[in-house]
C-alpha atoms as a PDB file:
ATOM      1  CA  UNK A   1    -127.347 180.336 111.972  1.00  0.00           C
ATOM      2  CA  UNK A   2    -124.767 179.799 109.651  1.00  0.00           C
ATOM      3  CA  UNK A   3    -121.265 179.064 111.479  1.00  0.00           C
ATOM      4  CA  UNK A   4    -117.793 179.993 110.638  1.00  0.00           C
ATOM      5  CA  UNK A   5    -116.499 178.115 107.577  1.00  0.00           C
ATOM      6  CA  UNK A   6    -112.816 176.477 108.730  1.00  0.00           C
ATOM      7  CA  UNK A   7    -111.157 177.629 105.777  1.00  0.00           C
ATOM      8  CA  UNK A   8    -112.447 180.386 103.482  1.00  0.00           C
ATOM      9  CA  UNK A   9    -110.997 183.050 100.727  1.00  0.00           C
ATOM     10  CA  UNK A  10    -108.075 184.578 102.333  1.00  0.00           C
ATOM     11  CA  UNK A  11    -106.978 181.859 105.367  1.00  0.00           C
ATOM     12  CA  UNK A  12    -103.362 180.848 104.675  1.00  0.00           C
ATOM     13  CA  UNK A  13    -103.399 178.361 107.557  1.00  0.00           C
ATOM     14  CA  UNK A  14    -105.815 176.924 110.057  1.00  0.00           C
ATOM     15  CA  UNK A  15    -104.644 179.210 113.081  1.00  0.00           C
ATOM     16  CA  UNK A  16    -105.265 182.362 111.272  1.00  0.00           C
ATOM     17  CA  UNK A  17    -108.988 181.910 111.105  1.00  0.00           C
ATOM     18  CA  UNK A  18    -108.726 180.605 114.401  1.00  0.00           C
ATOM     19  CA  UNK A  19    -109.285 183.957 115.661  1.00  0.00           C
ATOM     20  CA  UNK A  20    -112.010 184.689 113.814  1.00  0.00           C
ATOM     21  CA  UNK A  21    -113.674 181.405 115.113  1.00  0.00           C
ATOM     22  CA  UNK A  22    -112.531 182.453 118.763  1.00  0.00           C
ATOM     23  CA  UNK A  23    -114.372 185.829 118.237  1.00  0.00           C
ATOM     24  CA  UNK A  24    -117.212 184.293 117.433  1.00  0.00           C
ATOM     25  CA  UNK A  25    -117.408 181.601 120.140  1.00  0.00           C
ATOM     26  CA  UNK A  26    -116.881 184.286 122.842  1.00  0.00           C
ATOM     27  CA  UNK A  27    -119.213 186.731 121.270  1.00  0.00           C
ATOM     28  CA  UNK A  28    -121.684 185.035 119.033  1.00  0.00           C
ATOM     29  CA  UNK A  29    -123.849 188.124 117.755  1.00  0.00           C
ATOM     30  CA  UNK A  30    -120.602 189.456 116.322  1.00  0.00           C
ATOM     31  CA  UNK A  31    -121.112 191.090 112.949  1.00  0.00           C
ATOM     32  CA  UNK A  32    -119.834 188.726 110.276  1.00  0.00           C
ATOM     33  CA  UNK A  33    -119.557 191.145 107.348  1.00  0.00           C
ATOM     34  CA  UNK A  34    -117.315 193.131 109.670  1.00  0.00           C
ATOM     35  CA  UNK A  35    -115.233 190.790 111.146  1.00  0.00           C
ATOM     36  CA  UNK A  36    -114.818 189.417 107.233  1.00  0.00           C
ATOM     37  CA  UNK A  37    -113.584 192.516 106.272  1.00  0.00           C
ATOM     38  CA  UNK A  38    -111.332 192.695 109.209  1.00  0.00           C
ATOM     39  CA  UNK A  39    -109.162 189.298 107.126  1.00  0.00           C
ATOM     40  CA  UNK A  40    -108.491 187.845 110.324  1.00  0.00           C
ATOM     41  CA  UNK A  41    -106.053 190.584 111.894  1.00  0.00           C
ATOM     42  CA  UNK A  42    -105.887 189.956 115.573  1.00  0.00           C
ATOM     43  CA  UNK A  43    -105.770 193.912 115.990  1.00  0.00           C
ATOM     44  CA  UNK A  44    -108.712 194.556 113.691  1.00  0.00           C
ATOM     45  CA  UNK A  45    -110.765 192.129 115.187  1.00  0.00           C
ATOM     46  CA  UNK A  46    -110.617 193.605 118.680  1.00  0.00           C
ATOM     47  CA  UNK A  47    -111.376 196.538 117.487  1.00  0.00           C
ATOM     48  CA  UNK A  48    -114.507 195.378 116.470  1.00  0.00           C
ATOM     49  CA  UNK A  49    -115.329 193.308 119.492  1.00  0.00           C
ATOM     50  CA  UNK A  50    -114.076 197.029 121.539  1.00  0.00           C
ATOM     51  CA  UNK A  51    -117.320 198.526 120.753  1.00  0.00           C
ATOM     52  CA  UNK A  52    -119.625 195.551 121.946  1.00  0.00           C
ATOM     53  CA  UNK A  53    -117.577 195.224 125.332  1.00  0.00           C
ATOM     54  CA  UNK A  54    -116.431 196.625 128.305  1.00  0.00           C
ATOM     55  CA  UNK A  55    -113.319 194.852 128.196  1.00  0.00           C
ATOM     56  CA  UNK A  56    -109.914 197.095 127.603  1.00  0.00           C
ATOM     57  CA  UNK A  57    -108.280 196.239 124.080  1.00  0.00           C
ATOM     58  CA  UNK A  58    -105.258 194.466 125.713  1.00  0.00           C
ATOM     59  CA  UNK A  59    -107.408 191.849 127.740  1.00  0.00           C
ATOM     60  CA  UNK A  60    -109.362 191.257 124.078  1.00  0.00           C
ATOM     61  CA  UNK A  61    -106.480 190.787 122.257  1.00  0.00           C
ATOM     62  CA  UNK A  62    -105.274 188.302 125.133  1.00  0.00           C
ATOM     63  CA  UNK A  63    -108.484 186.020 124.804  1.00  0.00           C
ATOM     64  CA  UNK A  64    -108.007 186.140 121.291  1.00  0.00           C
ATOM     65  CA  UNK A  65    -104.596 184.879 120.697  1.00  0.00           C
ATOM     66  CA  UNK A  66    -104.485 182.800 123.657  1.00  0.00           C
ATOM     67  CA  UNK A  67    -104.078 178.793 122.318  1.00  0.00           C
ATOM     68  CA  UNK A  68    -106.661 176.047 123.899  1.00  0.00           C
ATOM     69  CA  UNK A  69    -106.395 174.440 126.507  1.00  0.00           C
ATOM     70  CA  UNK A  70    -104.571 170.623 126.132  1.00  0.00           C
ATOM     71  CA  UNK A  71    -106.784 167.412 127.622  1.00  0.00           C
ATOM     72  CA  UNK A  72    -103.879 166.929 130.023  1.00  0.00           C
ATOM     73  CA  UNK A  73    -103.951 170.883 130.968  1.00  0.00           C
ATOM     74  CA  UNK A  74    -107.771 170.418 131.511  1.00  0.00           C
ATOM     75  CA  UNK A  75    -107.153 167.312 133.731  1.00  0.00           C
ATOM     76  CA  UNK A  76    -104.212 169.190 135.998  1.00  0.00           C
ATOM     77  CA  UNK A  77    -106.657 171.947 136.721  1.00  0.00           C
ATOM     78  CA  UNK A  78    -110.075 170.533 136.961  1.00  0.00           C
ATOM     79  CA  UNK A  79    -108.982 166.567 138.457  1.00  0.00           C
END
């Protein structure tokens, strides 16, 4: 399985294809072809992810965009 590529045609930064890496961490048999032709827009992508899910658009969107956790966050929760 091929993975995500960090930076391909059309990323202007590293946190816009973050989502698209995101997506595909949290829902692995995600359509690539789609999700390429979505050009990593956060709205566009849940869309996608909408039909393979329960999951209202709002909470999708939320796990999207939502930044990783920090070591020292990790620590303060978990000890």
């Amino acid at each position: 399985m091929k993975a995500h590529r960090p930076r391909h045609i059309g990323c202007r930064s590293p946190e816009e294809c973050e989502v698209d890496r995101r997506a595909l961490s949290l829902w692995p048999r995600l359509d690539r072809r789609a999700l390429a032709r979505c050009r990593h827009d956060l709205v566009c992508v849940a869309g996608l992810i909408e039909r393979r899910t329960s999951l209202p658009p709002t909470a999708i969107r939320l796990l999207l965009a939502s930044r990783p956790a920090t070591s020292e966050e990790v620590e303060t929760w978990f000890g």
